[in-house]
Protein backbone atom coordinates (compact mmCIF):
# COMPACT_ATOMS: atom_id res chain seq x y z
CA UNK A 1 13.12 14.82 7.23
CA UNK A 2 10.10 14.23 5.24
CA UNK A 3 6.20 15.71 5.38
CA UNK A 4 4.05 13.33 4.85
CA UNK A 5 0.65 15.42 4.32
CA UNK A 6 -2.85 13.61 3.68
CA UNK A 7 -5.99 14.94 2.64
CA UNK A 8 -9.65 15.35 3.65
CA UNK A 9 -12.06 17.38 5.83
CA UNK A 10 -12.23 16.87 10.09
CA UNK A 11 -14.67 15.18 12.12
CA UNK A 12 -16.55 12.32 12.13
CA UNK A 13 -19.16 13.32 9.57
CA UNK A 14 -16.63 13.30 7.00
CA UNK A 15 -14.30 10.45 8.13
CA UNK A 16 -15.45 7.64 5.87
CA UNK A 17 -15.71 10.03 2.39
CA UNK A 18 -13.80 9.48 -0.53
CA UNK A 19 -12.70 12.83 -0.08
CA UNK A 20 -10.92 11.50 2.81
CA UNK A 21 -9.14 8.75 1.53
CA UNK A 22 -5.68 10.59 2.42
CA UNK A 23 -6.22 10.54 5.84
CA UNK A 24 -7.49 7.14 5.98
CA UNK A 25 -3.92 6.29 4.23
CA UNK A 26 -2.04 8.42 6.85
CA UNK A 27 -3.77 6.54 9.50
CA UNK A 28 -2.87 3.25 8.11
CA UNK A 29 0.94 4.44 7.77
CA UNK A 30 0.88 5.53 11.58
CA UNK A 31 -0.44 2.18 13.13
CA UNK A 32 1.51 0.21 10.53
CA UNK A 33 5.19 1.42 11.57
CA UNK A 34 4.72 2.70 14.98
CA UNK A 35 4.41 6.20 15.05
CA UNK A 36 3.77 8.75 17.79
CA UNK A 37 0.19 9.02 19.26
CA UNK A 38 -1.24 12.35 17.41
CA UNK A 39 -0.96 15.84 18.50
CA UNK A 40 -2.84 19.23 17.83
CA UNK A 41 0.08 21.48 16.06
CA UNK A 42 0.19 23.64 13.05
CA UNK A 43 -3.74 23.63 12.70
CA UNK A 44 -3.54 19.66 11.52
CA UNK A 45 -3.14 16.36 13.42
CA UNK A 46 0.50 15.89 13.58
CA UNK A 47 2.44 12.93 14.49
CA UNK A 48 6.10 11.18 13.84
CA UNK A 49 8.27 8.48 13.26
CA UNK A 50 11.13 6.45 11.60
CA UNK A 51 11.02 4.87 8.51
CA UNK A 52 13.86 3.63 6.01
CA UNK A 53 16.35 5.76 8.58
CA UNK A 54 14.53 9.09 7.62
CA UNK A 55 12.41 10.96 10.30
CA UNK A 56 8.69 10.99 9.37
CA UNK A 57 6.12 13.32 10.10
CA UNK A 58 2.54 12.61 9.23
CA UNK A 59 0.10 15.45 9.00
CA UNK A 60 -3.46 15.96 8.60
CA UNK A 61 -5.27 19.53 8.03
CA UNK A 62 -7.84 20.24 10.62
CA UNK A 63 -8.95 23.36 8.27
CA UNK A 64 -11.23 21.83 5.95
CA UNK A 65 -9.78 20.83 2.80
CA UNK A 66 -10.03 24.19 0.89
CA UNK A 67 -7.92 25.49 3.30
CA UNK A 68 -5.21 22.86 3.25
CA UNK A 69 -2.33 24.84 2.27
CA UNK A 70 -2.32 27.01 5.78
CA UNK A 71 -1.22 24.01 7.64
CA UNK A 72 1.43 22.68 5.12
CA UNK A 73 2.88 26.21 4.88
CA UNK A 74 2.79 26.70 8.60
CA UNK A 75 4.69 22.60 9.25
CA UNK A 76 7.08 23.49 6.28
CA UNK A 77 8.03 27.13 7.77
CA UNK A 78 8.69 25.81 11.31
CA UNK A 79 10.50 22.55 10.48
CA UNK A 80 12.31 24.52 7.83
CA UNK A 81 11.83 21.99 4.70
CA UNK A 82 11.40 22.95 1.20
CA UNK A 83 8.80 21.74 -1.05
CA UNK A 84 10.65 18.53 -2.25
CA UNK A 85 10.63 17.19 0.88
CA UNK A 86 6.62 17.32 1.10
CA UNK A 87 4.15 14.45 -0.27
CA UNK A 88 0.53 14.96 -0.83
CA UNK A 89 -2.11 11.88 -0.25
CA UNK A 90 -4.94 12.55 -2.03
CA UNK A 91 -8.28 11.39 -3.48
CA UNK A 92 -8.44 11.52 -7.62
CA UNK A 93 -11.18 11.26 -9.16
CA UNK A 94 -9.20 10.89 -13.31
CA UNK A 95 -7.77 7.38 -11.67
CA UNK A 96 -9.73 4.07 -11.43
CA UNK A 97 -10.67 3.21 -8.10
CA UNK A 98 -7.81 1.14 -6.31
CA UNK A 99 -5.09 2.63 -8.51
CA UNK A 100 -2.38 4.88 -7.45
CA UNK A 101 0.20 6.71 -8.95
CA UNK A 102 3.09 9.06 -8.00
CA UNK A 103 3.60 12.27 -9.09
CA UNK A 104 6.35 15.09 -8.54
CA UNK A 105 4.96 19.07 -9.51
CA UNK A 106 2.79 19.19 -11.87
CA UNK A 107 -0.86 21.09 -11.91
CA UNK A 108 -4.06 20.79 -9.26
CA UNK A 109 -6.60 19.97 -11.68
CA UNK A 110 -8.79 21.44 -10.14
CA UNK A 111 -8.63 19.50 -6.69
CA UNK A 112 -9.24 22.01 -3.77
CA UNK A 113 -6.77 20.81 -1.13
CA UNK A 114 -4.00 21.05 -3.76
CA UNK A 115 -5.37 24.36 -5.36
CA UNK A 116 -4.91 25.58 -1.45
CA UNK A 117 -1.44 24.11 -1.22
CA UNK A 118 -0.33 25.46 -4.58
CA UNK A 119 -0.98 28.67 -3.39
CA UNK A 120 0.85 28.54 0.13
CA UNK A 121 4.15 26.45 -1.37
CA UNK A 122 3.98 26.58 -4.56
CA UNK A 123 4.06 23.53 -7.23
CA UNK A 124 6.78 21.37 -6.46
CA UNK A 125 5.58 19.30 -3.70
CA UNK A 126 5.31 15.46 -4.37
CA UNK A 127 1.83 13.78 -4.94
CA UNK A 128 0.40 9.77 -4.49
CA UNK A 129 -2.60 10.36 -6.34
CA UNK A 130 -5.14 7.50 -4.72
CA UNK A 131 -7.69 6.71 -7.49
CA UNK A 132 -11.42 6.82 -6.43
CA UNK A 133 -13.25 6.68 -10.04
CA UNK A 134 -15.41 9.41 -11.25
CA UNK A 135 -19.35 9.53 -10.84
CA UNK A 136 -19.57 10.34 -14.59
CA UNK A 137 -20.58 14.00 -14.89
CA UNK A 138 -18.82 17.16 -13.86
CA UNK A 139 -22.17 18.32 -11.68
CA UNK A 140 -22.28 15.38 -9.55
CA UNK A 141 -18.68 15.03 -8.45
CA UNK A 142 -19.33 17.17 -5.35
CA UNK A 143 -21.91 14.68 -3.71
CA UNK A 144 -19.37 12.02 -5.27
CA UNK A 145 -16.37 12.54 -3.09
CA UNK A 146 -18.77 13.75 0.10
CA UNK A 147 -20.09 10.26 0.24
CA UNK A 148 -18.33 7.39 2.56
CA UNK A 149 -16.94 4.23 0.06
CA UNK A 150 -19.70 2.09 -0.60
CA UNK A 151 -19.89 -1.53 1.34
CA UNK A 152 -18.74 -2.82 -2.02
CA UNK A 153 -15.89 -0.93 -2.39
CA UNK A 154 -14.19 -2.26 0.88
CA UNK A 155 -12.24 -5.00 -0.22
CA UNK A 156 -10.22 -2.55 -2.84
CA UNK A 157 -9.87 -0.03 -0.42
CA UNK A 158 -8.22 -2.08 2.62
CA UNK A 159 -5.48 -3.34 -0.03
CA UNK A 160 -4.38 0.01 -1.55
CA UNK A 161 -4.40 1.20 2.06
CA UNK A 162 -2.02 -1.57 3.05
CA UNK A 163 -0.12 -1.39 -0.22
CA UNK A 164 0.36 2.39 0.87
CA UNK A 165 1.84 2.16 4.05
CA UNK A 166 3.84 -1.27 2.98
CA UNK A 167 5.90 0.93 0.11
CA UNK A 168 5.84 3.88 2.83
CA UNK A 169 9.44 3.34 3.57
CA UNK A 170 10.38 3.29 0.15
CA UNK A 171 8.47 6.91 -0.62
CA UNK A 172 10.21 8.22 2.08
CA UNK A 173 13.74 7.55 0.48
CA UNK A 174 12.34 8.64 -2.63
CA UNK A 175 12.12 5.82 -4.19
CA UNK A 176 8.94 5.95 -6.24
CA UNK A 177 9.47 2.68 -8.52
CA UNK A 178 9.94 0.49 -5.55
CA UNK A 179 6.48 2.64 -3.47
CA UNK A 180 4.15 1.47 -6.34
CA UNK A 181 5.67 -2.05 -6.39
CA UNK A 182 5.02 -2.21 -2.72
CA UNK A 183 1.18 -0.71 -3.83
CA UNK A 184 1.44 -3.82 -6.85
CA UNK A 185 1.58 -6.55 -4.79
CA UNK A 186 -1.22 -5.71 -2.74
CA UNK A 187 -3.57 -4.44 -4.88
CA UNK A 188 -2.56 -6.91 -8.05
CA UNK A 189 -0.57 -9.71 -6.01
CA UNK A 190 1.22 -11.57 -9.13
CA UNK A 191 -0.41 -15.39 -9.84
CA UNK A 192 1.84 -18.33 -9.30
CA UNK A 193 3.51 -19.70 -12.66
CA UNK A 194 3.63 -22.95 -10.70
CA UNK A 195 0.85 -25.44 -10.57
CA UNK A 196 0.55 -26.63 -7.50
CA UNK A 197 3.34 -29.63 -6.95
CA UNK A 198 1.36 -33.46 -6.63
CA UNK A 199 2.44 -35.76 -4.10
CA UNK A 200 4.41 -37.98 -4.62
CA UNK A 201 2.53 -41.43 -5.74
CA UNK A 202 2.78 -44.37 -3.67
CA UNK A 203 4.74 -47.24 -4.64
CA UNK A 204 3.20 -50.05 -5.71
CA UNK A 205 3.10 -52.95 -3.57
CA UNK A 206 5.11 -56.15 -4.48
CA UNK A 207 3.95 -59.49 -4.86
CA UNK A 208 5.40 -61.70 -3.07
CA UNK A 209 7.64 -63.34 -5.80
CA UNK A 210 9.05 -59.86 -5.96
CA UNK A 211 9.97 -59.54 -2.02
CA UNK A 212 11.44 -62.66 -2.15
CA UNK A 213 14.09 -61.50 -4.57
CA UNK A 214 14.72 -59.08 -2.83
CA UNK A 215 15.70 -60.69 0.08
CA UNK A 216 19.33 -61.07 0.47
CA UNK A 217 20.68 -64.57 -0.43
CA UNK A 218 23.59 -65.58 1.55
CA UNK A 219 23.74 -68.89 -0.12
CA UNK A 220 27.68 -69.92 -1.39
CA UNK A 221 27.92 -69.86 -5.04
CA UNK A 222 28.53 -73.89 -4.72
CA UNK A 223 24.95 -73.87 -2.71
CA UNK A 224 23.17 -72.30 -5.97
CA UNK A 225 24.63 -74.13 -8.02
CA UNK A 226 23.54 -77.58 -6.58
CA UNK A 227 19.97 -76.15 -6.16
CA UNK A 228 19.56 -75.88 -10.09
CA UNK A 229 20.05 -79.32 -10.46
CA UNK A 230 17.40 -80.47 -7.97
């Protein structure tokens, strides 16, 4: 079994944030592969599924993302799993926006949802670290991530959404190479090395000295011969 866990803060005020882009990849995941509706349970929005022949379960904090690590500790406890069995979705502000990477362990940097998470589990959880791009100074980062993705940031967005839950399968058999080629395609889809193929030309027409020869002669070789002669 594997915990899928995304981050961000509850209600509607909050649901289009950066902050929130964890939850908006949890939601793609669920309507993607067919999971359960969602539930209230472990102070989160849980819900389940299959995926790759491993049993799924998506979960989303309802505690404010400070307090993140309450509901992870509180799933892991009950469904008896141990940290390497958990992945973190999660905005990051040190990636370019539309990039993603995976990481296992590793620090917080300074991110509150993990710093809450850390201190309920411990380190060793998995993380996809979903890049949003930084506002440029350390003071303005908390109106940064508290602000929904801008009109023009859409188009990015949708495809490392998508690219998420297509390589979901793939993260949940561990499988982080084959995850961010899954991400790859969609956010980066490779250019054909092909030009596009011509059609064929059309053949010329023949004159009409041409279709003649070509029309079978079923003359005896005695009957040509003659004819040169006339």
């Amino acid at each position: 079994m594997k915990l899928f866990v995304g981050l961000g803060n509850p209600g509607a005020k909050y649901a289009g944030n950066r902050h929130n882009i964890g939850f908006m990849a949890l939601d793609q995941i669920a309507s993607d592969h067919g999971f359960s509706p969602w539930k209230s349970k472990f102070q989160a929005q849980l819900c389940e599924g299959q995926m790759a022949g491993e049993k799924v379960l998506l979960l989303k904090p309802q505690t404010f993302m400070n307090l993140s690590g309450q509901s992870v500790g509180e799933a892991m406890r009950f469904y008896k799993l141990t940290p390497d069995a958990v992945t973190v979705l999660h905005d990051e502000l040190d990636l370019a926006p539309g990039k993603a990477r995976v990481k296992q362990g590793g620090g917080h940097a300074g991110h509150n949802g993990l710093r809450s998470i850390h201190s309920h589990i411990g380190a060793d959880y998995g993380r996809v670290r979903l890049g949003i791009g930084h506002p440029g100074h350390k003071d303005a980062v908390a109106g940064y991530v508290l602000r929904d993705f801008a009109k023009a940031e859409e188009a990015w967005l949708d495809d490392l959404l998508r690219g998420i839950s297509d390589g979901a399968p793939y993260l949940a058999k561990g499988d982080g190479g084959k995850f961010m080629n899954a991400v790859a395609l969609r956010v980066a889809p490779p250019r054909s090395s092909k030009s596009a193929q011509k059609p064929p030309k059309e053949a010329a027409p023949k004159d009409s000295a041409t279709q003649d020869a070509a029309v079978e002669d079923n003359r005896s070789a005695m009957e040509r011969l003659l004819d040169k002669f006339k």
